[in-house]
C-alpha atoms as a PDB file:
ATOM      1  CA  UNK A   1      38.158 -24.014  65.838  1.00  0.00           C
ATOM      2  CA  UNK A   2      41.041 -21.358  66.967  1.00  0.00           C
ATOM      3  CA  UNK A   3      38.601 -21.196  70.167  1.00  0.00           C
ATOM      4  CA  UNK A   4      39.108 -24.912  70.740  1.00  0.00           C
ATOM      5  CA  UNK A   5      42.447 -24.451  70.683  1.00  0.00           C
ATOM      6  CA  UNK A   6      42.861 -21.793  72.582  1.00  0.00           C
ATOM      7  CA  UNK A   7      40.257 -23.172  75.117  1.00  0.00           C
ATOM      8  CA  UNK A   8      41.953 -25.248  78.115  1.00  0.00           C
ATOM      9  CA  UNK A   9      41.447 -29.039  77.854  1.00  0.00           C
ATOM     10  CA  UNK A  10      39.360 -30.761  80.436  1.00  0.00           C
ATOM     11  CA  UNK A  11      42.811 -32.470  81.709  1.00  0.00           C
ATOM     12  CA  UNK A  12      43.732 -28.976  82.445  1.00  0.00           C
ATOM     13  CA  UNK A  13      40.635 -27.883  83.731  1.00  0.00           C
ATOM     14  CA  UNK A  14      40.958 -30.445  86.347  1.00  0.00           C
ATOM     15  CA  UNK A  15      44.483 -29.997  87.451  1.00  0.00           C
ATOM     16  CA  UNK A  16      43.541 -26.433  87.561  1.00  0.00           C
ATOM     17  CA  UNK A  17      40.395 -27.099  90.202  1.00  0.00           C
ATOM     18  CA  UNK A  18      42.726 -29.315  92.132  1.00  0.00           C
ATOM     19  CA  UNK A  19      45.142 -26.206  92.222  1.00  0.00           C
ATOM     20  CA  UNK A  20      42.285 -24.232  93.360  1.00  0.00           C
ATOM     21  CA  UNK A  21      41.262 -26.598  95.893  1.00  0.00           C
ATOM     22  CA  UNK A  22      44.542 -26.308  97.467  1.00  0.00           C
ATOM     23  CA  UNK A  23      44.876 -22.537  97.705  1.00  0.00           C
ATOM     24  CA  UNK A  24      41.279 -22.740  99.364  1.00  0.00           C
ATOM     25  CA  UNK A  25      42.697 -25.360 101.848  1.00  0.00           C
ATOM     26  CA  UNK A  26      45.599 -23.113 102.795  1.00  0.00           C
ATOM     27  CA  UNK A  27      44.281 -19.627 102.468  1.00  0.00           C
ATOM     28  CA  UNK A  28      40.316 -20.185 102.874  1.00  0.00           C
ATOM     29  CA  UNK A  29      37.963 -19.657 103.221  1.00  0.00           C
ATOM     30  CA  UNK A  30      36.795 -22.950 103.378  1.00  0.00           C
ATOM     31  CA  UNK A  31      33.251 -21.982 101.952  1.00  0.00           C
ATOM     32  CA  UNK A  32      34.504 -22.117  98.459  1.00  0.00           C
ATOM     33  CA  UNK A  33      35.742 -25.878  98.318  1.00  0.00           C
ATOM     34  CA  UNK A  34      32.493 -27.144  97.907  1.00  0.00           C
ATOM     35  CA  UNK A  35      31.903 -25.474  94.874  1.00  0.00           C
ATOM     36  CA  UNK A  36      35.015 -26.306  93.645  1.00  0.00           C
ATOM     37  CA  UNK A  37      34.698 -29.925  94.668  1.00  0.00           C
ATOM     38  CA  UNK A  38      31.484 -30.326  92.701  1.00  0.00           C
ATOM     39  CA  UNK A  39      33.227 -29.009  89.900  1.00  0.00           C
ATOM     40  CA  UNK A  40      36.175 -31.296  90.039  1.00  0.00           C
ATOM     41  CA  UNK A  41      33.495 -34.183  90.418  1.00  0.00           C
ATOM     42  CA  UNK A  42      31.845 -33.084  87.517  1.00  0.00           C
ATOM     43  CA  UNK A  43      34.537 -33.237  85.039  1.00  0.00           C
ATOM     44  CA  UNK A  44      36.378 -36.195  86.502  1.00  0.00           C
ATOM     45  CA  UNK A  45      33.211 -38.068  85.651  1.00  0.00           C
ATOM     46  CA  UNK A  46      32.844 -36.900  82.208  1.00  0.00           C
ATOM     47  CA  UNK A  47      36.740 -38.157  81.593  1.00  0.00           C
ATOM     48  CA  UNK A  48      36.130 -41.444  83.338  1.00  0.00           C
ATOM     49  CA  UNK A  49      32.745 -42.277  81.120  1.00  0.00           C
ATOM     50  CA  UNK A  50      34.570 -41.316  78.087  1.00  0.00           C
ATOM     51  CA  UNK A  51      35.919 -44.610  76.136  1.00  0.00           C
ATOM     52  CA  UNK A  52      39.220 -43.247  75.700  1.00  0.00           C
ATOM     53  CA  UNK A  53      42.256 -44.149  77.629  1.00  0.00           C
ATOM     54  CA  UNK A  54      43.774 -41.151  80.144  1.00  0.00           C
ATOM     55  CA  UNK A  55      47.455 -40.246  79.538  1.00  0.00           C
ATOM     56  CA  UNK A  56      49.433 -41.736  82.067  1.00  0.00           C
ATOM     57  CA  UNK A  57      51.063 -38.428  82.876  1.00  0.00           C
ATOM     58  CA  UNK A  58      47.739 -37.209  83.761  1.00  0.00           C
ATOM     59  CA  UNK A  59      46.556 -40.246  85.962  1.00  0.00           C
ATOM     60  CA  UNK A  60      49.783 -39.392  87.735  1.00  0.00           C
ATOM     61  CA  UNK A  61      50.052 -36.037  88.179  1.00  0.00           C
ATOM     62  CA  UNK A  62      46.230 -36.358  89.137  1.00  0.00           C
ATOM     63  CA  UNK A  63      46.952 -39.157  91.717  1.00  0.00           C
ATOM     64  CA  UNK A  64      49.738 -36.793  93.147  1.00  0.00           C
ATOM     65  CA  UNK A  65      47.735 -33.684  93.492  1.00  0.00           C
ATOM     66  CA  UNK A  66      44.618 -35.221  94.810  1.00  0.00           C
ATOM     67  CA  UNK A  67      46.521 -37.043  97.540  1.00  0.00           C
ATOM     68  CA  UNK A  68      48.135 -33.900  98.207  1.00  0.00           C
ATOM     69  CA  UNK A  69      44.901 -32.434  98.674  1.00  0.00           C
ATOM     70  CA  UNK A  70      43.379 -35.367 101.009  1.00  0.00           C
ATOM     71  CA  UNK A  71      46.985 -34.771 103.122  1.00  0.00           C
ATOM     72  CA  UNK A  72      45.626 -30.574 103.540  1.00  0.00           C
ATOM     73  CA  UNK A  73      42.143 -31.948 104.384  1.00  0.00           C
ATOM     74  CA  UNK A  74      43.312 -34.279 106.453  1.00  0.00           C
ATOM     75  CA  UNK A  75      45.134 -31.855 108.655  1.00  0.00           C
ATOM     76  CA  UNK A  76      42.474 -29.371 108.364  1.00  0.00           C
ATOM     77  CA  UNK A  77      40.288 -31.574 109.940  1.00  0.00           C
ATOM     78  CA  UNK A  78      42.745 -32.326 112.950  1.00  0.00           C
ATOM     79  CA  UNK A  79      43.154 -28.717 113.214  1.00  0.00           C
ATOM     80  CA  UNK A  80      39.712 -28.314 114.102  1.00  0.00           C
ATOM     81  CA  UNK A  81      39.463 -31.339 116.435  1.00  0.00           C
ATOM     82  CA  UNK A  82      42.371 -29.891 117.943  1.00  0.00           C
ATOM     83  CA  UNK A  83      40.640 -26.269 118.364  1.00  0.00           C
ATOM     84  CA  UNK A  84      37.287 -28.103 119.665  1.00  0.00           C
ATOM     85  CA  UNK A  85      39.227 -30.116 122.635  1.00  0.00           C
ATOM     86  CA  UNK A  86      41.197 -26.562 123.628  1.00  0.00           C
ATOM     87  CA  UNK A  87      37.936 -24.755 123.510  1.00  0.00           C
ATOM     88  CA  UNK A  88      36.205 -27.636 125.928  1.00  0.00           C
ATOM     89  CA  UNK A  89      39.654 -27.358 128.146  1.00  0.00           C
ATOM     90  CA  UNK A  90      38.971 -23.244 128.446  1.00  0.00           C
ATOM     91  CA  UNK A  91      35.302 -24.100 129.021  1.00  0.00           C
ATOM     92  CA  UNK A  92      36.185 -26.905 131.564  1.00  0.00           C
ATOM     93  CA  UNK A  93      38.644 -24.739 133.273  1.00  0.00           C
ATOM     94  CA  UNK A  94      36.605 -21.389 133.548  1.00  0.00           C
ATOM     95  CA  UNK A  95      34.021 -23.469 135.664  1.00  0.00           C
ATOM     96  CA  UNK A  96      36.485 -24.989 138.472  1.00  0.00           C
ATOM     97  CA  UNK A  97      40.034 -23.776 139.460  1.00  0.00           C
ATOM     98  CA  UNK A  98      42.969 -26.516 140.657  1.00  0.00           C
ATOM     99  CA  UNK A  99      45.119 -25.361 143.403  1.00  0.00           C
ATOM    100  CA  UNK A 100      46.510 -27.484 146.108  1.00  0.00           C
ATOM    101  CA  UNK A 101      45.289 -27.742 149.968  1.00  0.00           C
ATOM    102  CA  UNK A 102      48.271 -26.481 152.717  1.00  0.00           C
ATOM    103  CA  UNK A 103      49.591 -30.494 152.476  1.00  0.00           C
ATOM    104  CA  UNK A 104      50.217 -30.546 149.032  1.00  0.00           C
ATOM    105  CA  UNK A 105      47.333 -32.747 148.443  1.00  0.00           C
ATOM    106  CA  UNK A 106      45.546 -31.390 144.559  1.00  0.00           C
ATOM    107  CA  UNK A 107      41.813 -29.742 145.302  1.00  0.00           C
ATOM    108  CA  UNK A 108      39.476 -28.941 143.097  1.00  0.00           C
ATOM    109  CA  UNK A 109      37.370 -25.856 143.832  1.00  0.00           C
ATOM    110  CA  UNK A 110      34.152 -25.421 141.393  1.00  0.00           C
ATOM    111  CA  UNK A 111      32.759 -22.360 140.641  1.00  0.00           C
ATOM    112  CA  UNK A 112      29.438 -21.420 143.424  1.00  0.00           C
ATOM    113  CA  UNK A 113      26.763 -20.346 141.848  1.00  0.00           C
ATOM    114  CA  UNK A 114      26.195 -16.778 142.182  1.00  0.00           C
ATOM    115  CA  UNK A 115      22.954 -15.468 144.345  1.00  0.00           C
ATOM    116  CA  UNK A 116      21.416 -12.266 144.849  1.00  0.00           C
ATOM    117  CA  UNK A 117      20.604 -11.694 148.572  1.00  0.00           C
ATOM    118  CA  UNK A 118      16.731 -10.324 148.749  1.00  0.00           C
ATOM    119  CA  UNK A 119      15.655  -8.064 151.841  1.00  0.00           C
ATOM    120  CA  UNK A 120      12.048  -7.020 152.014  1.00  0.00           C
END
């Protein structure tokens, strides 16, 4: 019994994971919020199948922290779309080089490809 008590409550449990989720989402790595996800899942079911009503501080403070959490996500994921277009930009540019011709006219000159010259 003084275990029980001393034990945190799955309410807690779960504000605590969402907690955790967010650290991951701002300090990484990003490896770990799978685990944690599952976990979240988990015990969010169990509350949900139980008969009981949820304390409506808890729904709310749950709502707030989870959309906080979809907000991080959400800009995590734009972060990364963001990297992926810069990277194809570097990759684009490293092939071709834009200057301009004596006129002022834009030219684009691409890359030749490189050939050994072979003497017999």
């Amino acid at each position: 019994m003084i275990g029980s008590l001393r034990a945190p409550s799955r309410l807690e449990r779960v504000m605590r994971l969402l907690d955790e989720e967010r650290k991951v989402l701002l300090d990484g790595p990003l490896s770990d919020l799978a685990g944690l996800v599952a976990r979240r899942e988990a015990l969010v079911a169990e509350l949900v199948a139980e008969e009981r009503a949820l304390p409506r501080a808890f729904v709310l403070a749950l709502q707030a922290r989870a959309e906080r959490n979809g907000r991080l996500i959400q800009a995590a994921l734009e972060g990364v779309k963001s990297a992926e277009a810069q990277l194809a930009r570097i990759e684009a540019a490293r092939d071709s080089l834009r200057t301009y011709s004596a006129d002022g006219a834009p030219v684009e000159v691409r890359r030749g490809r490189v050939t050994r010259d072979r003497r017999a």
